[in-house]
Every structure is written in structure tokens, then in C-alpha cells.
Protein backbone atom coordinates (compact mmCIF):
# COMPACT_ATOMS: atom_id res chain seq x y z
CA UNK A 1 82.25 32.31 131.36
CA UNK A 2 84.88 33.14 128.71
CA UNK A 3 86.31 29.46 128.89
CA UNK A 4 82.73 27.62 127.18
CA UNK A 5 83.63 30.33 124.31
CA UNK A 6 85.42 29.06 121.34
CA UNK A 7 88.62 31.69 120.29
CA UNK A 8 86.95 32.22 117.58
CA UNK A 9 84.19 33.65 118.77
CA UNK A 10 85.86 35.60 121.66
CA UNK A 11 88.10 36.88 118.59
CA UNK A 12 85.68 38.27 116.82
CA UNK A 13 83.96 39.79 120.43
CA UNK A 14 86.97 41.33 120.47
CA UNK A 15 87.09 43.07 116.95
CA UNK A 16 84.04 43.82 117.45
CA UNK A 17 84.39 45.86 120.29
CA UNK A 18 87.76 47.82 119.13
CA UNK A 19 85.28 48.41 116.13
CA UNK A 20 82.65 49.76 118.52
CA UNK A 21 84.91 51.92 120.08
CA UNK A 22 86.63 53.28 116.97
CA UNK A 23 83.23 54.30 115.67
CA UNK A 24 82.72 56.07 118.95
CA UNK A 25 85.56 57.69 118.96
CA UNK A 26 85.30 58.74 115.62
CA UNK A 27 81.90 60.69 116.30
CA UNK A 28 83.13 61.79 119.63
CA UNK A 29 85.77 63.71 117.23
CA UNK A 30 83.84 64.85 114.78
CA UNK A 31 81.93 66.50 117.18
CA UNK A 32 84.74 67.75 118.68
CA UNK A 33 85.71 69.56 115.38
CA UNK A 34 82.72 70.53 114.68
CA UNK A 35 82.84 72.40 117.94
CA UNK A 36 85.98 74.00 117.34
CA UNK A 37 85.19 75.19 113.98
CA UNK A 38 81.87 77.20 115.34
CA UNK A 39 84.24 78.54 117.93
CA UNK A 40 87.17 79.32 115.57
CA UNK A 41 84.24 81.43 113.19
CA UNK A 42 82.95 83.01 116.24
CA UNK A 43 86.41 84.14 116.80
CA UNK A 44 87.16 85.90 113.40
CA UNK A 45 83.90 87.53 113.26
CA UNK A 46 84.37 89.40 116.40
CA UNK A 47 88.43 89.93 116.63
CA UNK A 48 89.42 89.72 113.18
CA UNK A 49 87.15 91.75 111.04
CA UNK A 50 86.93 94.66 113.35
CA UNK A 51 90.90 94.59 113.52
CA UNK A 52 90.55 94.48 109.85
CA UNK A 53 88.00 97.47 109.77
CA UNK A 54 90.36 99.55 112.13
CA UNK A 55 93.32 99.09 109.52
CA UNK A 56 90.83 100.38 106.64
CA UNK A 57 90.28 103.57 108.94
CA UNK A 58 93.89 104.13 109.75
CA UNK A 59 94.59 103.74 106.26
CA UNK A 60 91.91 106.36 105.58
CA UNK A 61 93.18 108.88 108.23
CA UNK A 62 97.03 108.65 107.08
CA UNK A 63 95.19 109.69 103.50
CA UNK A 64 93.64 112.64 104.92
CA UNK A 65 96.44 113.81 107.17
CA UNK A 66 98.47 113.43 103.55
CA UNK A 67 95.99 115.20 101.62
CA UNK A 68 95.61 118.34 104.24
CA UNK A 69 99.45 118.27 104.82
CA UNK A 70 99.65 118.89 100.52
CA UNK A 71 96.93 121.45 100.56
CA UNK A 72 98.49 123.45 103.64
CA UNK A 73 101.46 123.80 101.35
CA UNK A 74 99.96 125.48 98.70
CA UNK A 75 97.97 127.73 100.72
CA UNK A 76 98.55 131.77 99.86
CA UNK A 77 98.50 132.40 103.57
CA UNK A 78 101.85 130.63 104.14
CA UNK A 79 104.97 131.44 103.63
CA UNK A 80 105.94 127.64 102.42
CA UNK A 81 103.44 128.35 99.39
CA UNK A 82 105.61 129.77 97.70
CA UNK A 83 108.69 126.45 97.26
CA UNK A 84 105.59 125.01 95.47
CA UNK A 85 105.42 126.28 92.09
CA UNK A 86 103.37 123.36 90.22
CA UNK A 87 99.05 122.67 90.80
CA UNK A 88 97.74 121.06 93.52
CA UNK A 89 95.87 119.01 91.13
CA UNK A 90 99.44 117.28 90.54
CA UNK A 91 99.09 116.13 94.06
CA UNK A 92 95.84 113.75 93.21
């Protein structure tokens, strides 16, 4: 069947059909990214920002456990009060 074709025409079959294909595989991998990227967002929204929140809170506590550790210094009740001769409002 191929031999009544000129090479010309069987040529341009050819190009043709690597064209076809590129085109194809060009959507097929924009789909395919387009995939990924959904899956990459889905990813960050339910590892990374609660990872991220956690690090807020730790942050947070270390504050607090700071802030009571300074205050337990200068309480009256202790015997440690009294190595801390300036205001606790220096502390803040």
C-alpha cells in the first residue's frame, strides 16, 4: 500500500504523525502536572500548616514557661526573691 505513495507524501504522513503524538503527549503532561500540583496543595494544607501551627504554640509555651520562671523569682515567698533587686516590669 505504502509503495503507490509518493515520499513525499509518506514524508509528510510521517510528520504528521510525530506531530500528532507530540500534541498528545503534551496534554497527557499537562494533565499530569496539573495533577500533581492539586496533590502537592493538598499536601501543604494538611502537613505543613498544622506543623507550622504547632511551632507557633511551642513558641507560645517556651514564652509562658519564661514568663512564670521570671515571676517565680521575684515572688516574696521564696527565698531566691531576694538575688533580684530590680522590677519585674524590667522583665517585659
Amino acid at each position: 500500500m505504502l509503495n503507490n505513495i509518493s515520499i513525499k507524501t509518506q514524508i509528510i504522513l510521517v510528520i504528521g504523525l510525530l506531530a500528532l503524538l507530540l500534541v498528545g503527549i503534551g496534554a497527557y503532561s499537562l494533565r499530569a502536572i496539573h495533577e500533581a500540583d492539586a496533590e502537592i496543595k493538598i499536601v501543604v494544607n494538611d502537613r505543613l500548616i498544622p506543623a507550622e501551627e504547632l511551632g507557633k504554640i511551642g513558641n507560645l509555651m517556651r514564652d509562658n514557661i519564661r514568663l512564670l520562671q521570671l515571676g517565680a523569682t521575684h515572688d516574696p515567698r521564696l527565698e531566691e526573691s531576694d538575688l533580684y533587686d530590680y522590677p519585674v516590669t524590667r522583665e517585659t
